[in-house]
Each structure stands twice: as structure tokens, then as C-alpha cells.
N, C-alpha and C. Protein backbone atom coordinates (compact mmCIF):
# COMPACT_ATOMS: atom_id res chain seq x y z
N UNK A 1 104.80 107.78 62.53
CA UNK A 1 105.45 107.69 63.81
C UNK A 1 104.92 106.45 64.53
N UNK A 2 106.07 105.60 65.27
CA UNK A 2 105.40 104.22 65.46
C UNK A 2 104.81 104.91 67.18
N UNK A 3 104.02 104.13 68.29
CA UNK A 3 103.12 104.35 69.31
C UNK A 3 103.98 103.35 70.15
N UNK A 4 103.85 103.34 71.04
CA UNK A 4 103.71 101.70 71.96
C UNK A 4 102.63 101.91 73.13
N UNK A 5 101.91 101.01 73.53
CA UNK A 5 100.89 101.02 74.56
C UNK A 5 100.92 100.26 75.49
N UNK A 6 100.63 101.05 76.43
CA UNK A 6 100.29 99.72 77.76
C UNK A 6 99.24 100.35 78.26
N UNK A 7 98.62 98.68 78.76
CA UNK A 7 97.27 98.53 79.64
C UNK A 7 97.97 98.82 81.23
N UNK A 8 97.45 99.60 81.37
CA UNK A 8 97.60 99.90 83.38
C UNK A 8 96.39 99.93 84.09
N UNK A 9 96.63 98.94 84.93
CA UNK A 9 95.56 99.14 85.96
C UNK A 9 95.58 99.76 86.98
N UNK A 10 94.70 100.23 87.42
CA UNK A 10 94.94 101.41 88.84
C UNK A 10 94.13 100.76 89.69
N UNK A 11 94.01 100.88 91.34
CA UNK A 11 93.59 100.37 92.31
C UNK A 11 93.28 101.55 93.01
N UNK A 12 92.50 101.74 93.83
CA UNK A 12 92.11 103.27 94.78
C UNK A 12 91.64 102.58 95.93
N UNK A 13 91.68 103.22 96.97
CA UNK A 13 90.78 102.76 98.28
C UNK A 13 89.54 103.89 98.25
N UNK A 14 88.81 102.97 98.97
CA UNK A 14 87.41 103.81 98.48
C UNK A 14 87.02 104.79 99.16
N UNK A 15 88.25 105.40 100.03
CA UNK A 15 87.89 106.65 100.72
C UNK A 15 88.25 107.57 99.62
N UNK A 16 89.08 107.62 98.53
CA UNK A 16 89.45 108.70 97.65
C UNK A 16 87.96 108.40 96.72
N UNK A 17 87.74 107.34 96.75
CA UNK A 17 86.11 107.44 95.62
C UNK A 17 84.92 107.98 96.49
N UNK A 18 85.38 108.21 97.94
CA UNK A 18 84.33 108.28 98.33
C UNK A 18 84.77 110.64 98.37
N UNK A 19 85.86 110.77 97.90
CA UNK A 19 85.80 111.88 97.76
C UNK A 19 86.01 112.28 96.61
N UNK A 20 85.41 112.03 95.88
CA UNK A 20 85.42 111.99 94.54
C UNK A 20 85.93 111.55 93.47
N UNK A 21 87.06 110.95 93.60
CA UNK A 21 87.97 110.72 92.65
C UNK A 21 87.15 109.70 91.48
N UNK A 22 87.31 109.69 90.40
CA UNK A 22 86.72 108.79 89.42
C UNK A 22 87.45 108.60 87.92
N UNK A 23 88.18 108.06 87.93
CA UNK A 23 89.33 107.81 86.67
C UNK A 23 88.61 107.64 85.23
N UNK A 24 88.81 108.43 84.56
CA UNK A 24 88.66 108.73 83.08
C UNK A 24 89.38 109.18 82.14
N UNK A 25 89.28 108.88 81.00
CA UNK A 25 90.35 109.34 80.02
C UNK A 25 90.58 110.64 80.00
N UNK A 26 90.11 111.61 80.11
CA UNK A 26 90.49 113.15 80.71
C UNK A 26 91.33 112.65 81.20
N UNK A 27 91.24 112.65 83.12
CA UNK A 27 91.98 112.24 83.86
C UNK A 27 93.71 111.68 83.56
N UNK A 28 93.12 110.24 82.89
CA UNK A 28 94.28 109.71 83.16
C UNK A 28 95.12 110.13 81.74
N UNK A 29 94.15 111.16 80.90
CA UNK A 29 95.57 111.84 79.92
C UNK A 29 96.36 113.03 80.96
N UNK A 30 95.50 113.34 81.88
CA UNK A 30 96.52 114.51 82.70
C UNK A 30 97.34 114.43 84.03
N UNK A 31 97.14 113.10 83.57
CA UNK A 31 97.80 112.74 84.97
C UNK A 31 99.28 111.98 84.04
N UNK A 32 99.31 111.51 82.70
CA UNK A 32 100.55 111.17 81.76
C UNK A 32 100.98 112.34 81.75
N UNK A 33 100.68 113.45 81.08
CA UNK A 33 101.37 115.10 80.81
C UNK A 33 101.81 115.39 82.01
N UNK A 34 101.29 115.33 83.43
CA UNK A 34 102.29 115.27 84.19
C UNK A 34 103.58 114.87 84.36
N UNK A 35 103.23 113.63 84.05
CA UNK A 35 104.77 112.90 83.87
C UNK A 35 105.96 112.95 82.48
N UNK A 36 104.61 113.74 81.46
CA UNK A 36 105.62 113.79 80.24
C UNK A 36 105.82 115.30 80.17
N UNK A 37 106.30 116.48 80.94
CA UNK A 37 105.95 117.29 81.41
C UNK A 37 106.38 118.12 80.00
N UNK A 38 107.03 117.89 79.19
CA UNK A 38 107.76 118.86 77.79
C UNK A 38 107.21 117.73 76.36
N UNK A 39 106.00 117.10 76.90
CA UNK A 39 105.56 116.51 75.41
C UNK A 39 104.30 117.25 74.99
N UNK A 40 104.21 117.42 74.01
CA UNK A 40 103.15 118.28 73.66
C UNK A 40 102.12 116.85 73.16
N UNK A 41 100.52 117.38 73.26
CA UNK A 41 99.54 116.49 73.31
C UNK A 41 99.50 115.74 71.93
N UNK A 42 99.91 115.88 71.05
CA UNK A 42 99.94 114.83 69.87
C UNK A 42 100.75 113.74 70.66
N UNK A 43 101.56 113.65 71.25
CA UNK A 43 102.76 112.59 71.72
C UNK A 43 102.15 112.12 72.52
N UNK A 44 101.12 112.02 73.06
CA UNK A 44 100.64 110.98 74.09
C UNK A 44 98.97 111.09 74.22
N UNK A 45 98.35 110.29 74.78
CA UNK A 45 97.29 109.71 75.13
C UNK A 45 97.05 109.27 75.85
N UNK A 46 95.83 108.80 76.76
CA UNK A 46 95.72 107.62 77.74
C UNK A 46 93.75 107.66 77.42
N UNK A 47 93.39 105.87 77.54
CA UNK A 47 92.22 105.70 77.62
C UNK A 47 91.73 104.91 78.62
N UNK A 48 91.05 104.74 79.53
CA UNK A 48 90.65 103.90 80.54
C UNK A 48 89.77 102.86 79.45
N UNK A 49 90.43 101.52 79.79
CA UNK A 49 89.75 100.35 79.36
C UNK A 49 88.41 99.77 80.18
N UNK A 50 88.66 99.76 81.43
CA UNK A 50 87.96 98.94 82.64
C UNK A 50 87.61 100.22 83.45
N UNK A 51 86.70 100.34 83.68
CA UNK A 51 86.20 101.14 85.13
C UNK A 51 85.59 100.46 86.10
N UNK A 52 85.39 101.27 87.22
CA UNK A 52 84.33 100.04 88.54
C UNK A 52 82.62 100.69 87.51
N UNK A 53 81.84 99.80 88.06
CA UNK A 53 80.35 100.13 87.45
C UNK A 53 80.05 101.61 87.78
N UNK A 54 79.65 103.10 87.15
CA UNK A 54 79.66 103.81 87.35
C UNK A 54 78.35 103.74 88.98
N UNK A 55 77.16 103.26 88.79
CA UNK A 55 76.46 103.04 89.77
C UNK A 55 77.11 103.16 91.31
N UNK A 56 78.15 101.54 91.23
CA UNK A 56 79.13 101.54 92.32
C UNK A 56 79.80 102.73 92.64
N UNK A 57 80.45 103.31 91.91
CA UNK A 57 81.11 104.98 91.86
C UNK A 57 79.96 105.79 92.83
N UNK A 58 79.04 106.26 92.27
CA UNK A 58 77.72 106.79 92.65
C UNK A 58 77.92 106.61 94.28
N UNK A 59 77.92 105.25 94.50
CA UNK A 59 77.42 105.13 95.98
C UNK A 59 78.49 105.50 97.08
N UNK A 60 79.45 104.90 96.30
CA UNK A 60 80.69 105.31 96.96
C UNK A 60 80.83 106.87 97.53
N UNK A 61 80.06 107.24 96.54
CA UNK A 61 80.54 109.13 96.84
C UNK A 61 79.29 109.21 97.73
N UNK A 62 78.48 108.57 98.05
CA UNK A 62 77.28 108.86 98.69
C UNK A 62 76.13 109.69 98.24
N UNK A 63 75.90 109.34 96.97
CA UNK A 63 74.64 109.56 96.32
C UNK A 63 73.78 108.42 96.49
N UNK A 64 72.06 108.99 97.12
CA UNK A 64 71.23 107.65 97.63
C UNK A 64 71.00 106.97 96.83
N UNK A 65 70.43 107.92 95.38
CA UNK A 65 69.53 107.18 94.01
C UNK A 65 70.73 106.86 93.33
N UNK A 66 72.06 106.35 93.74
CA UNK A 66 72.69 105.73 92.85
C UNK A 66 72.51 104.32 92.00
């Protein structure tokens, strides 16, 4: 079965990082099944290429020893 892929980048304002939000391949496979709502999980995937530095993440949410 042939695939096709795309790179997507996502953008957030850092009040949703600062409430937790943190994009990962979990994530951004369940946030596709949303949208592919009658594909069953062999038919799709998603992997985050780029993240912000997890550290940066950290602080954002307001952890001190980040």
C-alpha cells in the first residue's frame, strides 16, 4: 500500500503551553483519528519531527528546576 507524508508545523501561544499542552506523537496521532474519524490505526500515523526544547516546555508550564 503506497503512504504519502507531510511535514506540518504547528505554532501555539504560550498560554496553552503554559497549561499544559505539549505536542507529541501520541498526541498528534489523535488529534489525525480525529479527523480520519472511520480509519482504523494501520491507515495513519503522525510523528513530531521538531519540538520547542523540552526544558523551554518545563518553564513554560511553570516548573522552577526546569
Amino acid at each position: 500500500m503506497q503512504t504519502y507524508k507531510w511535514t506540518i508545523e504547528i505554532e501555539v501561544d504560550e498560554a496553552w503551553i503554559a497549561d499544559g499542552f505539549d505536542m507529541d506523537d501520541e498526541r498528534a496521532t489523535d488529534m489525525l483519528g480525529l479527523i480520519l474519524g472511520w480509519a482504523t490505526p494501520d491507515e495513519f500515523s503522525a510523528k513530531v519531527l521538531k519540538a520547542p526544547p523540552a526544558k523551554a516546555i518545563r518553564k513554560a508550564q511553570g516548573y522552577k528546576h526546569a
